[in-house]
Each structure stands twice: as C-alpha cells, then as structure tokens.
PDB file of N, CA and C in Angstrom:
ATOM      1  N   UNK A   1      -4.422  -2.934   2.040  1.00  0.00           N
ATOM      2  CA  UNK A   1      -5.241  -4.063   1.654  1.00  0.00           C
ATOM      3  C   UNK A   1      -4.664  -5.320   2.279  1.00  0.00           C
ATOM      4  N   UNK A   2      -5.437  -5.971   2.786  1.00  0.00           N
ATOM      5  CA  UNK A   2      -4.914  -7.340   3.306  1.00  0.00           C
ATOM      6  C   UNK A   2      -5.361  -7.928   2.717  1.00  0.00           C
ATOM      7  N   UNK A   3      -4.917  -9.574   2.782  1.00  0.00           N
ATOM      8  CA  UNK A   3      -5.357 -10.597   1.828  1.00  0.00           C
ATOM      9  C   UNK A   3      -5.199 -11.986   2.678  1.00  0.00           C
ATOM     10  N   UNK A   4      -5.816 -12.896   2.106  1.00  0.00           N
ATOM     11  CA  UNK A   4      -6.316 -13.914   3.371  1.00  0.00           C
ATOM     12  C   UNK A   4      -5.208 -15.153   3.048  1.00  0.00           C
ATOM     13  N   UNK A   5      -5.315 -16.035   4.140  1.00  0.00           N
ATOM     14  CA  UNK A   5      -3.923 -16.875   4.469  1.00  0.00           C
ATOM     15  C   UNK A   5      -4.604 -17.668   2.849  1.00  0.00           C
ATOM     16  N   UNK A   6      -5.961 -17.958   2.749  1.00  0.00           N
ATOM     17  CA  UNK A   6      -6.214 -19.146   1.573  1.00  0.00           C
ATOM     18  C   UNK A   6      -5.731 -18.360  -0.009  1.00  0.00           C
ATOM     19  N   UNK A   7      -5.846 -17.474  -0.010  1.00  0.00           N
ATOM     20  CA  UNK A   7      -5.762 -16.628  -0.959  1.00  0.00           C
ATOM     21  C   UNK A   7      -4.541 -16.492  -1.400  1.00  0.00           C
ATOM     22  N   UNK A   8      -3.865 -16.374  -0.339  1.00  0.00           N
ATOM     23  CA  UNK A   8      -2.078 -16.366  -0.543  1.00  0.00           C
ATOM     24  C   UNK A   8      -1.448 -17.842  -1.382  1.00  0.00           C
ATOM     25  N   UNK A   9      -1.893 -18.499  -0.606  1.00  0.00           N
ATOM     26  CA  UNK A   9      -1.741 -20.184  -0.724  1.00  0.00           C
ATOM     27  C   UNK A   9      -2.246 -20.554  -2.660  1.00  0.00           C
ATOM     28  N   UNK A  10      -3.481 -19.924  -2.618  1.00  0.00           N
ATOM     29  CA  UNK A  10      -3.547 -19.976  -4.002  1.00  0.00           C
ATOM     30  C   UNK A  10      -2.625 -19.530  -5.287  1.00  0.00           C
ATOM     31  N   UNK A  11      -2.129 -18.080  -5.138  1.00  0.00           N
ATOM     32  CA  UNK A  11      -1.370 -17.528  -5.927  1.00  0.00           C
ATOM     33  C   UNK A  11      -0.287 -17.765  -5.543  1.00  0.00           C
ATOM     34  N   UNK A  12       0.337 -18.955  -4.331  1.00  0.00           N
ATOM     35  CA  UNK A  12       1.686 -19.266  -4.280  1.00  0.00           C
ATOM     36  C   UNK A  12       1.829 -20.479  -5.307  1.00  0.00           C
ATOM     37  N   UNK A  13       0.809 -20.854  -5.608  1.00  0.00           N
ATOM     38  CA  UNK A  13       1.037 -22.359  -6.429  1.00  0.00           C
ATOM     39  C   UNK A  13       0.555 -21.913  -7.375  1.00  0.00           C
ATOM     40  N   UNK A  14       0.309 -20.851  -7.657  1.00  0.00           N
ATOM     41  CA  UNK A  14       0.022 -20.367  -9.536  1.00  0.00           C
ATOM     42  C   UNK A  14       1.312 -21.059 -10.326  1.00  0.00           C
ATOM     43  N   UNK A  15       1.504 -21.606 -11.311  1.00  0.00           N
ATOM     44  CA  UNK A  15       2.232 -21.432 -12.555  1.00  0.00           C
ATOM     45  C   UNK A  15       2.864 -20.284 -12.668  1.00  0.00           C
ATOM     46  N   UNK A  16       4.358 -20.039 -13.495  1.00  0.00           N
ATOM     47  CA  UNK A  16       4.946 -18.323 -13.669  1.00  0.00           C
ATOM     48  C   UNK A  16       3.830 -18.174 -15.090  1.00  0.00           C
ATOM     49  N   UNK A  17       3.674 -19.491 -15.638  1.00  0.00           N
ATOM     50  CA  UNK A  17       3.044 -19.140 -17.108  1.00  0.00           C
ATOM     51  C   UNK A  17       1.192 -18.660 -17.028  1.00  0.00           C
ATOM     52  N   UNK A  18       0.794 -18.988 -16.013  1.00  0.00           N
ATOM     53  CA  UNK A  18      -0.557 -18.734 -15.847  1.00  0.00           C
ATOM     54  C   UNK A  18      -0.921 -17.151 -15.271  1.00  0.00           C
ATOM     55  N   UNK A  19       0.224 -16.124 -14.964  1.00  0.00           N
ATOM     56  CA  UNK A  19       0.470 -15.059 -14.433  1.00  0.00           C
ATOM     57  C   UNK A  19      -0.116 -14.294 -15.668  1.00  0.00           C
ATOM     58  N   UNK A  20      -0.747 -13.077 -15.814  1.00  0.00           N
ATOM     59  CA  UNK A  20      -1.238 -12.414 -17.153  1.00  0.00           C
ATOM     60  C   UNK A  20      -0.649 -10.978 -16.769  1.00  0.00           C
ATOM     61  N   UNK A  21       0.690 -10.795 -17.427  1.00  0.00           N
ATOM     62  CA  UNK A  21       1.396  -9.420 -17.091  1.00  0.00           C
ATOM     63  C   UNK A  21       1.215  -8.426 -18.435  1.00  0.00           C
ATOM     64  N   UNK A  22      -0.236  -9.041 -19.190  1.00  0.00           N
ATOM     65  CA  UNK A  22      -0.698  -7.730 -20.432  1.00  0.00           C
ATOM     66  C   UNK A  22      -0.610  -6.404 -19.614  1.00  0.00           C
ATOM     67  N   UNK A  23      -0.998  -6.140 -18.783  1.00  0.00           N
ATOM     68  CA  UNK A  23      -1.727  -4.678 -18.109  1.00  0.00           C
ATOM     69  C   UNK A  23      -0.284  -4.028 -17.608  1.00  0.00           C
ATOM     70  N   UNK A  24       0.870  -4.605 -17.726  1.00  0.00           N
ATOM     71  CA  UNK A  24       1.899  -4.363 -16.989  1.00  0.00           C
ATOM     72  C   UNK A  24       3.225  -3.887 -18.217  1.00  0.00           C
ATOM     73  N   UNK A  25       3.352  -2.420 -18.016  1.00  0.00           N
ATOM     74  CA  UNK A  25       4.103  -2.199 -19.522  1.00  0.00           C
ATOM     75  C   UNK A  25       5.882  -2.893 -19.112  1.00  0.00           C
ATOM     76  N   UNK A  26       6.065  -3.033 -20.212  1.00  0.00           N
ATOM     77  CA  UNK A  26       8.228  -3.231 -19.976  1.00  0.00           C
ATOM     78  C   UNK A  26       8.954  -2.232 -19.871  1.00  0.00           C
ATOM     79  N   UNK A  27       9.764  -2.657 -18.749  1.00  0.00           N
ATOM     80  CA  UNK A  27      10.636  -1.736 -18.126  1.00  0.00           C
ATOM     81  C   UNK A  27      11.532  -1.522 -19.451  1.00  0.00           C
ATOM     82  N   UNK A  28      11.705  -0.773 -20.054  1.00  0.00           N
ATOM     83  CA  UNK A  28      12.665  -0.439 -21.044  1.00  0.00           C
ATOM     84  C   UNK A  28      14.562   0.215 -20.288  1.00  0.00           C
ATOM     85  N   UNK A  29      15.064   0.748 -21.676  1.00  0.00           N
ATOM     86  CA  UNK A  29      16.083   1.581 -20.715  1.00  0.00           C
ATOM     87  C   UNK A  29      15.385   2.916 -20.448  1.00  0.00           C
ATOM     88  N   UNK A  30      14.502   3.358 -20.994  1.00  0.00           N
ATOM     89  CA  UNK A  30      14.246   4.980 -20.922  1.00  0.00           C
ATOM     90  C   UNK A  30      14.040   4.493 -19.063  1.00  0.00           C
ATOM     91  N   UNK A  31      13.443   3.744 -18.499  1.00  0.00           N
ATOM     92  CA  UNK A  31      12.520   3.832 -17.713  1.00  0.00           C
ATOM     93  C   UNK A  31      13.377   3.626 -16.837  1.00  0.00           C
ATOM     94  N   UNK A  32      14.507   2.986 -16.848  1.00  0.00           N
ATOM     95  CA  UNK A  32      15.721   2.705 -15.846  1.00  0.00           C
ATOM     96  C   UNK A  32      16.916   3.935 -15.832  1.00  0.00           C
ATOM     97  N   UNK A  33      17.010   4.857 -17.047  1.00  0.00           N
ATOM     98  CA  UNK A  33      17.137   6.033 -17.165  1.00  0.00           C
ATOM     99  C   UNK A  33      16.994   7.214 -15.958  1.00  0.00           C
ATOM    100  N   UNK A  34      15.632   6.583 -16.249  1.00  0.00           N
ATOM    101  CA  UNK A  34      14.709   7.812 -15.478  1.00  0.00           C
ATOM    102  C   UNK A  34      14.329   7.548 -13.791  1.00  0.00           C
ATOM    103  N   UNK A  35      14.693   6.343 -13.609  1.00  0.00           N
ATOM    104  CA  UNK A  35      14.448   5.796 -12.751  1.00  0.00           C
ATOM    105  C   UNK A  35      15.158   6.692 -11.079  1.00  0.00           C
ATOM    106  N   UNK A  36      14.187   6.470 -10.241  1.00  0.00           N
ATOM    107  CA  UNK A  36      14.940   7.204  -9.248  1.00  0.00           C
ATOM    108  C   UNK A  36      14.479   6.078  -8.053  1.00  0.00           C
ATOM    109  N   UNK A  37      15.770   6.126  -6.709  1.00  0.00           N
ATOM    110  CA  UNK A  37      15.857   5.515  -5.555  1.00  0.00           C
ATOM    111  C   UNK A  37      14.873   6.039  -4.529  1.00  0.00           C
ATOM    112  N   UNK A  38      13.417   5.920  -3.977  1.00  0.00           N
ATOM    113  CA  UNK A  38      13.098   6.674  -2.998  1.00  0.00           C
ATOM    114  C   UNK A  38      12.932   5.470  -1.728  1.00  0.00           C
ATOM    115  N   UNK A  39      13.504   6.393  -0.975  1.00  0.00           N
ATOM    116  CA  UNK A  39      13.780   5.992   0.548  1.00  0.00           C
ATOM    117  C   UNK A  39      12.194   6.073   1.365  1.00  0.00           C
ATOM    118  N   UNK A  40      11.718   5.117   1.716  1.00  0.00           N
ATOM    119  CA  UNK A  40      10.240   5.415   2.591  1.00  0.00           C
ATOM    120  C   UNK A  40      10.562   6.320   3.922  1.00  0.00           C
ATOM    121  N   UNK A  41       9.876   7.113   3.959  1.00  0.00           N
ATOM    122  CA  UNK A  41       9.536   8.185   5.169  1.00  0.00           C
ATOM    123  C   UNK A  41       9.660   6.900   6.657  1.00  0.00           C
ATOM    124  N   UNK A  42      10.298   6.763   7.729  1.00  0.00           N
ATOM    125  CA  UNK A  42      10.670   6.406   8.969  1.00  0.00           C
ATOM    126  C   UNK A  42       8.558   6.454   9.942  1.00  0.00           C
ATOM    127  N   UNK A  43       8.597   5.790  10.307  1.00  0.00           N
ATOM    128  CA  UNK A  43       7.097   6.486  11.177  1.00  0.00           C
ATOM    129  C   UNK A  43       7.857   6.462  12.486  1.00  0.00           C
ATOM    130  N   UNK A  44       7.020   6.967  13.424  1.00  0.00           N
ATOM    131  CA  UNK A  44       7.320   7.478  14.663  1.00  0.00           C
ATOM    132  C   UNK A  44       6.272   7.435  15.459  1.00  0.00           C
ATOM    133  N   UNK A  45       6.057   6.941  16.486  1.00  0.00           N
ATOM    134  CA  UNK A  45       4.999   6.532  17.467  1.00  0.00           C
ATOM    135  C   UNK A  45       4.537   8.259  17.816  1.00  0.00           C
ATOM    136  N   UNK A  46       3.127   8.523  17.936  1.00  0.00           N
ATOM    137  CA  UNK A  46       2.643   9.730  18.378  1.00  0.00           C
ATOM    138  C   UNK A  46       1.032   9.227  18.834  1.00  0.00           C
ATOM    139  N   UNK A  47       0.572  10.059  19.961  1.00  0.00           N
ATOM    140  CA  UNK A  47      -0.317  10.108  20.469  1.00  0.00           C
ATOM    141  C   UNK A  47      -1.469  11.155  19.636  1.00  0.00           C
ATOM    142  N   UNK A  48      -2.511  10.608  19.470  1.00  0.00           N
ATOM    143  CA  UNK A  48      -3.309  11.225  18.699  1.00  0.00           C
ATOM    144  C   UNK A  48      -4.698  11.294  19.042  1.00  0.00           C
ATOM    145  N   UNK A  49      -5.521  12.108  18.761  1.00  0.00           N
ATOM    146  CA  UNK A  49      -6.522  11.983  19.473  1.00  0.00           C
ATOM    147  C   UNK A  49      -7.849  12.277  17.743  1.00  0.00           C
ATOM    148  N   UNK A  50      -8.165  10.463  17.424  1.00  0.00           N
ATOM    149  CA  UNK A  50      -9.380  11.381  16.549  1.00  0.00           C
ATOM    150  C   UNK A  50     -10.487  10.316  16.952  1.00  0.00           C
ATOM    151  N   UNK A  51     -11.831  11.039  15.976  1.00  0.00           N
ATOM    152  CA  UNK A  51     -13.120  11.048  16.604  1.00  0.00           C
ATOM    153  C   UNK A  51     -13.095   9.325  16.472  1.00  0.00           C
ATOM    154  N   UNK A  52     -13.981   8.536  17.782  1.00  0.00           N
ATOM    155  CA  UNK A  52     -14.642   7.266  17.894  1.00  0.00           C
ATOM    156  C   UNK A  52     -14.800   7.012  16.409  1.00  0.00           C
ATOM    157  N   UNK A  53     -15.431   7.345  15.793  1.00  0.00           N
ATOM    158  CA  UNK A  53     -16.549   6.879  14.535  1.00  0.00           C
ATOM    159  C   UNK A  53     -15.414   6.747  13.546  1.00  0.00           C
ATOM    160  N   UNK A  54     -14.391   7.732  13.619  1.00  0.00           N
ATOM    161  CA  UNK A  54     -13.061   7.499  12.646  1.00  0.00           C
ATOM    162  C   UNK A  54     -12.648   5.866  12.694  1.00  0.00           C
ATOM    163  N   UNK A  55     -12.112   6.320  13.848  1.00  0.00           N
ATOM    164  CA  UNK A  55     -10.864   4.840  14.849  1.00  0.00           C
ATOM    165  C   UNK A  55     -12.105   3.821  14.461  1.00  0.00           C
ATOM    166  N   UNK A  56     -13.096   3.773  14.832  1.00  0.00           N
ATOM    167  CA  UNK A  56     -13.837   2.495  14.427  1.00  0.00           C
ATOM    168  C   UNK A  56     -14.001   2.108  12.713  1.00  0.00           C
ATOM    169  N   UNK A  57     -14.177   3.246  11.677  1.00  0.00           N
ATOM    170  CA  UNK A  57     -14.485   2.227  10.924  1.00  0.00           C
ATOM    171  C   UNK A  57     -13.005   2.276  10.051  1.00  0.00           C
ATOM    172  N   UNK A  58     -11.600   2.674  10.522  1.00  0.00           N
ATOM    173  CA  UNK A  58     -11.249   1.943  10.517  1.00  0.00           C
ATOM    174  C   UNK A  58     -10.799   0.650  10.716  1.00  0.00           C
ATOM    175  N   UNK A  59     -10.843   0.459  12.028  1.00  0.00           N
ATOM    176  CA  UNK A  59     -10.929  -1.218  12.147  1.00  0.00           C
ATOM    177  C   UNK A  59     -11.905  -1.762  11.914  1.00  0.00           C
ATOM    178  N   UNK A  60     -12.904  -1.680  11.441  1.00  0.00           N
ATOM    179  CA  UNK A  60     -13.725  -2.238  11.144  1.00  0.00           C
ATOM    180  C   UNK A  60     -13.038  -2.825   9.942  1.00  0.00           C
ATOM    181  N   UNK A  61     -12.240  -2.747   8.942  1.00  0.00           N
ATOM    182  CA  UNK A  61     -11.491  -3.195   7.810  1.00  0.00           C
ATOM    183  C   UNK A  61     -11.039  -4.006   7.963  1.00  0.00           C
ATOM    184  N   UNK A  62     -10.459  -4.553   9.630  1.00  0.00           N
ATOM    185  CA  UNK A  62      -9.717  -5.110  10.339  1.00  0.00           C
ATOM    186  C   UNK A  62      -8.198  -5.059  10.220  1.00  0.00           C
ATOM    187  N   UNK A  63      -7.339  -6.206  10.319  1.00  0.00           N
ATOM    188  CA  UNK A  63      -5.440  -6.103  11.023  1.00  0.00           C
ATOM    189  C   UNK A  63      -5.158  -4.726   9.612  1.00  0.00           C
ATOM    190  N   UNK A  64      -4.226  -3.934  10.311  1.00  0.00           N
ATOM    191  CA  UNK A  64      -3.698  -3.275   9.836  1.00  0.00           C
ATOM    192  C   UNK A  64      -4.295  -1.629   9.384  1.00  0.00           C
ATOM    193  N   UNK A  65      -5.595  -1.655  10.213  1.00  0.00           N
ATOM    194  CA  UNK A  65      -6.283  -0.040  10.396  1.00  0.00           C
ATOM    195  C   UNK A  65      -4.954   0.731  10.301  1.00  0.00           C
ATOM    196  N   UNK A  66      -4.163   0.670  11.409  1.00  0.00           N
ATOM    197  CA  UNK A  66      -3.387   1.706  11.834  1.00  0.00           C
ATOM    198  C   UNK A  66      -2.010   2.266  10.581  1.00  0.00           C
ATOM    199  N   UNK A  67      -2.314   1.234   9.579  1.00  0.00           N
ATOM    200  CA  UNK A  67      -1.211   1.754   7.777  1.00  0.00           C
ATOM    201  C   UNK A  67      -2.283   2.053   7.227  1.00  0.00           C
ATOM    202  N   UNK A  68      -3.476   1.660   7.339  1.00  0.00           N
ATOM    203  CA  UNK A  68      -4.414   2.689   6.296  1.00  0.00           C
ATOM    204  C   UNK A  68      -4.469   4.223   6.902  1.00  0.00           C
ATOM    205  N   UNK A  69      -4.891   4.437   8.039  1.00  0.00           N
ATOM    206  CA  UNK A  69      -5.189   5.669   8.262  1.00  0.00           C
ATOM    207  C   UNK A  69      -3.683   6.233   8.012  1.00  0.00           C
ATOM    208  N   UNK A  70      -2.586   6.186   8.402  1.00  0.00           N
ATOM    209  CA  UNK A  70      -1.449   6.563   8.018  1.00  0.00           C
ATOM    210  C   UNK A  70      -1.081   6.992   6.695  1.00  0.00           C
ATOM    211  N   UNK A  71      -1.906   5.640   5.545  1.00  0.00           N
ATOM    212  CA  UNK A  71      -1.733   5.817   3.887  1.00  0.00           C
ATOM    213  C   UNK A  71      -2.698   7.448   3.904  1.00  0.00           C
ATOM    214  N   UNK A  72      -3.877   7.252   4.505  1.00  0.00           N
ATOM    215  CA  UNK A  72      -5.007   8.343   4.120  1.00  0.00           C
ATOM    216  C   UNK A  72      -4.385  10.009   4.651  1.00  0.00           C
ATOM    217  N   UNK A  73      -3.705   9.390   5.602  1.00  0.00           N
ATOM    218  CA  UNK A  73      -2.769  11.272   6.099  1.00  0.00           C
ATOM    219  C   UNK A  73      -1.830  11.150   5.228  1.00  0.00           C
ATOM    220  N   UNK A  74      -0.866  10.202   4.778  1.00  0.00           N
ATOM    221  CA  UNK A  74       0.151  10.497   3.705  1.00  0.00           C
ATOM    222  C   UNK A  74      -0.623  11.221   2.427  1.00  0.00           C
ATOM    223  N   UNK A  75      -1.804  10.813   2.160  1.00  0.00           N
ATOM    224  CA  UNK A  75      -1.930  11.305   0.754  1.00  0.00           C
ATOM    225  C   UNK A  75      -2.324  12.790   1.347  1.00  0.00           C
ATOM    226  N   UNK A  76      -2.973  13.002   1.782  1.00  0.00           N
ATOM    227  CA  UNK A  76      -3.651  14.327   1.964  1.00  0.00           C
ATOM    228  C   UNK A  76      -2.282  15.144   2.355  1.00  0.00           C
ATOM    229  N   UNK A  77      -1.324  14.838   3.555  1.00  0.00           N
ATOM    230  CA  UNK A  77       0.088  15.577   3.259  1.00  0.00           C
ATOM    231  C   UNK A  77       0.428  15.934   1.783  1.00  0.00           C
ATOM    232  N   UNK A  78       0.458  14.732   1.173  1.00  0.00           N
ATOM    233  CA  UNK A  78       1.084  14.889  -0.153  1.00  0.00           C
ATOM    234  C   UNK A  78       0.446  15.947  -0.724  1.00  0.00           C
ATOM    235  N   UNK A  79      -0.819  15.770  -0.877  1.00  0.00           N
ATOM    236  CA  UNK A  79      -1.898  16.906  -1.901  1.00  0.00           C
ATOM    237  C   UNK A  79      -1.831  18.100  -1.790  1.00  0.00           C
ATOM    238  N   UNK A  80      -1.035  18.571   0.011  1.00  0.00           N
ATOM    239  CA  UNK A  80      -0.833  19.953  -0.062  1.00  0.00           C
ATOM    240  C   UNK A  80       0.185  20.435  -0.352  1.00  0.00           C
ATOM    241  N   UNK A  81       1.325  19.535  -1.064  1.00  0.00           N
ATOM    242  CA  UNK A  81       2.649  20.162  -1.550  1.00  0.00           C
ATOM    243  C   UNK A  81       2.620  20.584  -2.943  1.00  0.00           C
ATOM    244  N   UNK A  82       1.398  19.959  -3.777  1.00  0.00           N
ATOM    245  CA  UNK A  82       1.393  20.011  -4.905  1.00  0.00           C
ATOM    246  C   UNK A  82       0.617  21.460  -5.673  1.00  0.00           C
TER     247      UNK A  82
END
C-alpha cells in the first residue's frame, strides 16, 4: 500500500492524543513471553517471465508493483507449507 506525500504530512502533525489505539490490544508479559525474533527473507534479483495483463495491472496500482506481486507469491508460498 502506498500512501501520498499530503497524507503523510497530515498524520505527521496529528496530536499523540488524537491517535485512537481502541482496536489495538496491550502488549502484556504473556505476549513478550511468547514473543519471537523473525528475520525477513533476503530478495534476490531473478528474471521472470509473466503474462502482459499480470505486469500491467500491477502497475497500474502504481510505485511499488514489484513488493506487491512479491507480497502475492509470498503468500501463496506460504499457503503451501501449511
């Protein structure tokens, strides 16, 4: 998801008190307990070959096609370990 330079600018001058962190539970100790370190997977430049109509509507989303389609093969990797 990208987000626009005005947009940024807005929620940089939010208030900390105008922030609404209801939806957001507290880190307790169980949760720091349980908590684990994961290291992000490295990417690696590879040549790939998929269909026009793909490659386009991803950019059509515009900057940053090339971490979505990446997010969309990470999950589907993921789905077949499970």
């Amino acid at each position: 998801m990208t987000i626009d330079k005005k947009r940024l600018e807005e929620l940089a001058a939010r208030r900390d008190d105008q922030i609404d962190y209801s939806d957001i539970p507290e880190l307790d100790e169980n949760f720091w307990k349980n908590a684990q370190l994961v290291q992000p997977d490295r990417t690696k430049s590879v040549t790939l070959r998929v269909k026009q109509s793909v490659l386009e509507a991803f950019q059509a989303q515009g900057k940053g096609y090339q971490t979505r389609m990446n997010a969309v093969l990470e999950t589907y990797a993921r789905s077949l370990t499970k």
